[in-house]
N, C-alpha and C. Protein backbone atom coordinates (compact mmCIF):
# COMPACT_ATOMS: atom_id res chain seq x y z
N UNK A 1 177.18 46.17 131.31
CA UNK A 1 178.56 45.75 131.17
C UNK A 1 178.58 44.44 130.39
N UNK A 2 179.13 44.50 129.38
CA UNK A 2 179.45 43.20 128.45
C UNK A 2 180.52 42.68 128.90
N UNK A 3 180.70 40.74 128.84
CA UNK A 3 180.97 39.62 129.58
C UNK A 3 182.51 40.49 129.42
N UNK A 4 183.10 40.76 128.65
CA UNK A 4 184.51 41.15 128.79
C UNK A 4 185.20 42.81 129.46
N UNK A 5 184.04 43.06 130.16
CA UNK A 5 184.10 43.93 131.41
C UNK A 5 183.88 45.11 130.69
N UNK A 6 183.74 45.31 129.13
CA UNK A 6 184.02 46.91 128.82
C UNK A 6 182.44 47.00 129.40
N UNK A 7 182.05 48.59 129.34
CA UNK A 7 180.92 49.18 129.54
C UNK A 7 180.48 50.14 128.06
N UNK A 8 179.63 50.07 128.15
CA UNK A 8 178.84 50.98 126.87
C UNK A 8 178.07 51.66 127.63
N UNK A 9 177.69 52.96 127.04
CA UNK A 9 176.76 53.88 127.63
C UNK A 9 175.90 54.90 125.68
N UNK A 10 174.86 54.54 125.59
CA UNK A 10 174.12 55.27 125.04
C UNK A 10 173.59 55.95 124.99
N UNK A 11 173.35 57.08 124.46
CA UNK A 11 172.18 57.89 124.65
C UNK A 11 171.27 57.30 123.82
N UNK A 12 169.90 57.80 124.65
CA UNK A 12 168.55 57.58 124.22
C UNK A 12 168.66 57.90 122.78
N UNK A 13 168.76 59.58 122.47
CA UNK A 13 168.89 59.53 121.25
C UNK A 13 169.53 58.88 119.92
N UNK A 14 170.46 58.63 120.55
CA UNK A 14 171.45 57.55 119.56
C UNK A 14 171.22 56.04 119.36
N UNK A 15 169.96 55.44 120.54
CA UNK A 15 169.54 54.66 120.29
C UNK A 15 168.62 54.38 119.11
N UNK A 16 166.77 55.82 119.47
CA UNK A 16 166.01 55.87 118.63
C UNK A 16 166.66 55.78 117.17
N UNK A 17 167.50 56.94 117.11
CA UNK A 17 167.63 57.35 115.50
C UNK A 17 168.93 55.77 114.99
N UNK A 18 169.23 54.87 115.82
CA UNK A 18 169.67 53.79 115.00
C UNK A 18 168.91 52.15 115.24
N UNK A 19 167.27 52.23 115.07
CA UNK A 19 166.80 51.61 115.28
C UNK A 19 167.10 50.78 114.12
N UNK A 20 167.12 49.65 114.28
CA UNK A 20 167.24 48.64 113.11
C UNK A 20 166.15 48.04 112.41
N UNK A 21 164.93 48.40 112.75
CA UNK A 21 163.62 47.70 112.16
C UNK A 21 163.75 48.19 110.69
N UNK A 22 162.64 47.78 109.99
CA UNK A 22 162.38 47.51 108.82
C UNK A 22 161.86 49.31 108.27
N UNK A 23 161.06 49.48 109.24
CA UNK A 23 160.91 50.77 108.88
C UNK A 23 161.43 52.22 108.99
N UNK A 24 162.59 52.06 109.69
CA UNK A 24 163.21 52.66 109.88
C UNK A 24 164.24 52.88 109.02
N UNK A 25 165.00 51.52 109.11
CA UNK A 25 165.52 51.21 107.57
C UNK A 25 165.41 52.24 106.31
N UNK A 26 163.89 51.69 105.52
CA UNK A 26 163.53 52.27 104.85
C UNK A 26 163.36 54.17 105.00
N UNK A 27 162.87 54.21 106.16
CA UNK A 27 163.09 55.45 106.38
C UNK A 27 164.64 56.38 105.74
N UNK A 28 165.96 55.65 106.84
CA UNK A 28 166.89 56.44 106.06
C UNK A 28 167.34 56.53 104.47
N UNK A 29 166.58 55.42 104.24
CA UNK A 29 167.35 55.26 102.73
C UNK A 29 166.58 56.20 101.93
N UNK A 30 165.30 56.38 102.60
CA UNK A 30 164.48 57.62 101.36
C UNK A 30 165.06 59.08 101.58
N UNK A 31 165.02 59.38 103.05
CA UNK A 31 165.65 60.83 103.46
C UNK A 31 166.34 61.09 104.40
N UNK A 32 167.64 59.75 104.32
CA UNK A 32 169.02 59.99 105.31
C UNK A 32 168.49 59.67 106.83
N UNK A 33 169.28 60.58 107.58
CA UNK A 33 169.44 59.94 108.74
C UNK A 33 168.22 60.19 110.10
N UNK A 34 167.81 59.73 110.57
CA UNK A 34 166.79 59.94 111.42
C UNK A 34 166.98 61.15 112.47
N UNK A 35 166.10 62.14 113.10
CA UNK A 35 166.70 63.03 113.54
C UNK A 35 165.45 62.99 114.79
N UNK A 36 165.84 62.54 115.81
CA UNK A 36 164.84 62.47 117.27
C UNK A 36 165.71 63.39 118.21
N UNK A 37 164.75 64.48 118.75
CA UNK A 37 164.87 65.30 119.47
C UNK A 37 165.84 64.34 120.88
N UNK A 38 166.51 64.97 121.81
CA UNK A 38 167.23 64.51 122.68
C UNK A 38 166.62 64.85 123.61
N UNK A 39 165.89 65.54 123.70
CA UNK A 39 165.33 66.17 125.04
C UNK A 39 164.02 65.83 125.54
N UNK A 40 163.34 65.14 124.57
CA UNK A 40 161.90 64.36 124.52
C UNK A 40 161.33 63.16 125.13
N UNK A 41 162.77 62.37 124.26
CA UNK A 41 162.73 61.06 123.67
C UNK A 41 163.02 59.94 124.81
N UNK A 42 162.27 59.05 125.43
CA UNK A 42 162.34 58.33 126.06
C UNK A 42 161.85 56.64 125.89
N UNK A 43 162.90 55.67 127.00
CA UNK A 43 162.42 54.82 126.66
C UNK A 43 161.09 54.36 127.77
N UNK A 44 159.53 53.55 127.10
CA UNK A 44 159.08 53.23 127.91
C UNK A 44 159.16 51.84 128.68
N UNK A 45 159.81 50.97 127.90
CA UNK A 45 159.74 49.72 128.37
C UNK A 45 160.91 48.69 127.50
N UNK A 46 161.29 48.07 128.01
CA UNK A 46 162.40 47.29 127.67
C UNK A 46 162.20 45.44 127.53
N UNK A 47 161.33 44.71 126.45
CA UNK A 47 161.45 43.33 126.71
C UNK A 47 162.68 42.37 125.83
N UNK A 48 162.69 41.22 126.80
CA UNK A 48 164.19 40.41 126.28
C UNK A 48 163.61 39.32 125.27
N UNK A 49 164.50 39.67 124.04
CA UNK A 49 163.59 38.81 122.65
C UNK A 49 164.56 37.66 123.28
N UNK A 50 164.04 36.66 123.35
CA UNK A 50 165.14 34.97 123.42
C UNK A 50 166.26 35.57 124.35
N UNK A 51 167.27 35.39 123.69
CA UNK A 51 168.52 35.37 124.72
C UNK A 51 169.85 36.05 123.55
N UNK A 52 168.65 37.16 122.68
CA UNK A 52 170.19 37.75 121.90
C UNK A 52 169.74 38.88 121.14
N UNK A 53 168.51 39.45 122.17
CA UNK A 53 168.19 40.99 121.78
C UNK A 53 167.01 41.07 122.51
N UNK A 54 167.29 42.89 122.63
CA UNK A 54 166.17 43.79 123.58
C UNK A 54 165.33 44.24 122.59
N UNK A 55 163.88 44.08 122.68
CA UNK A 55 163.07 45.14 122.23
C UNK A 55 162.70 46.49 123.16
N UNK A 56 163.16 47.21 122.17
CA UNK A 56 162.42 48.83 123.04
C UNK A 56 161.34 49.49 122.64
N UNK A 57 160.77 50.01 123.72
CA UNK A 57 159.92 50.79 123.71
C UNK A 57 159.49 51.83 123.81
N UNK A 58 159.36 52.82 123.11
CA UNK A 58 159.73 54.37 123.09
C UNK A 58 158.03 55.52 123.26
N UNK A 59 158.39 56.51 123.89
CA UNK A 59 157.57 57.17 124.13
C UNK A 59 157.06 58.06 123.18
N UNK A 60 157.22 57.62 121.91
CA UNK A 60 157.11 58.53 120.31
C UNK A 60 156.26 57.14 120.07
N UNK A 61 155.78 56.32 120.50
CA UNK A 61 155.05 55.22 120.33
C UNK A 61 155.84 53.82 119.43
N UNK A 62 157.13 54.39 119.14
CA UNK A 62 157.79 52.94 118.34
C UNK A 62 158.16 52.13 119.18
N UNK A 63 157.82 51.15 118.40
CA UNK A 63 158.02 49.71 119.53
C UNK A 63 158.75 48.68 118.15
N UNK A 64 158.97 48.61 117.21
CA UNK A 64 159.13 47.55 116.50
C UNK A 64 160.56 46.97 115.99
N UNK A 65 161.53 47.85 117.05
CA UNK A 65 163.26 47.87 116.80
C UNK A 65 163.64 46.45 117.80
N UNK A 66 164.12 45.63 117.18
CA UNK A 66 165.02 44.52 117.78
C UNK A 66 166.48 44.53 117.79
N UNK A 67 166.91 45.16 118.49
CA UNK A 67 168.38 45.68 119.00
C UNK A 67 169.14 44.18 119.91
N UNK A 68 169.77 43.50 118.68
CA UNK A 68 170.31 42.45 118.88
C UNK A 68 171.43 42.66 120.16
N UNK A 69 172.00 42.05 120.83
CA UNK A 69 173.40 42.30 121.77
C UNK A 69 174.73 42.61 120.65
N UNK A 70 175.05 41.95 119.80
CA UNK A 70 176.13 42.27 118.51
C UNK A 70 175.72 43.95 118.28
N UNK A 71 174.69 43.60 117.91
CA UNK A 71 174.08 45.42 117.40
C UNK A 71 174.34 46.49 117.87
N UNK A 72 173.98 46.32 119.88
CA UNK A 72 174.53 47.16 120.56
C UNK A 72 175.93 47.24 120.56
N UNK A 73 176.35 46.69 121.06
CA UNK A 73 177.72 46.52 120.75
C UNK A 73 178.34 47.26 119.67
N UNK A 74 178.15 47.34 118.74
CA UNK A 74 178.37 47.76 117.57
C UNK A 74 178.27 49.19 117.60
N UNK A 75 177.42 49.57 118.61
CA UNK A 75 177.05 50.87 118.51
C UNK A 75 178.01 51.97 119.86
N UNK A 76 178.98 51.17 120.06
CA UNK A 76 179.76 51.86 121.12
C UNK A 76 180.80 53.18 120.99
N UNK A 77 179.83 53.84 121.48
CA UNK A 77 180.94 55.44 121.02
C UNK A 77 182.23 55.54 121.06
N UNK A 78 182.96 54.84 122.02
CA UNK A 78 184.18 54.05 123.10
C UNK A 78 185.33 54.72 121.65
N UNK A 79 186.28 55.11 122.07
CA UNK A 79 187.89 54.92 121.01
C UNK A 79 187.85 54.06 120.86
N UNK A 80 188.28 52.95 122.12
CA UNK A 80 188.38 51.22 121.64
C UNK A 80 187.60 50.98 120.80
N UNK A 81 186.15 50.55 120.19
CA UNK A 81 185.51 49.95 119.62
C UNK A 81 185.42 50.61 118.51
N UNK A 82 185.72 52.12 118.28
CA UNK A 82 185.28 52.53 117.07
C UNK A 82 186.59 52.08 116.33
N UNK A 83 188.09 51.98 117.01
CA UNK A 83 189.36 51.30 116.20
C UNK A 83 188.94 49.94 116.47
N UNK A 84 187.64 49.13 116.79
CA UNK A 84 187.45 48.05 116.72
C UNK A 84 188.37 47.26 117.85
N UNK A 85 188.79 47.69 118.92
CA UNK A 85 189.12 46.94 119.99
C UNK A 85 188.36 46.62 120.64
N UNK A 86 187.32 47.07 120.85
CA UNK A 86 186.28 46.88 122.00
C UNK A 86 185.47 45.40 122.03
């Protein structure tokens, strides 16, 4: 729950395939959008970079996504947030 009470809920999958690292990055820009199975894909471990992003840890062995708090955020399926209320 973010400080202004909304809630976000992600799926795993929607996490992996919008990882923000560098290689991933590059990834979509050569052949579009990332496509991780939903039914697989798990996270293994979760550490807190400073005080303004999670690193995850995934059971496909990627570890190198720094998923800022803005970032998440950003990523909220919500009506509100996608008309940018959220």
């Amino acid at each position: 729950m973010w400080k202004d009470g909304h809630r976000t809920v992600l799926p795993f999958q929607h996490l992996r395939e919008s990882c923000p690292c560098a290689s991933c990055n590059d990834l979509r820009k050569k052949f579009g959008p990332l496509v991780i199975n939903k039914d697989t894909i798990r996270i293994t471990e979760i550490r807190p970079v400073g005080r303004y992003a999670l690193n995850i840890f995934w059971n496909d062995g990627h570890q190198t996504g720094i998923y800022a708090w803005e970032f998440l955020r950003s990523l909220c399926p919500c009506g509100d947030c996608r008309k940018g209320q959220g």
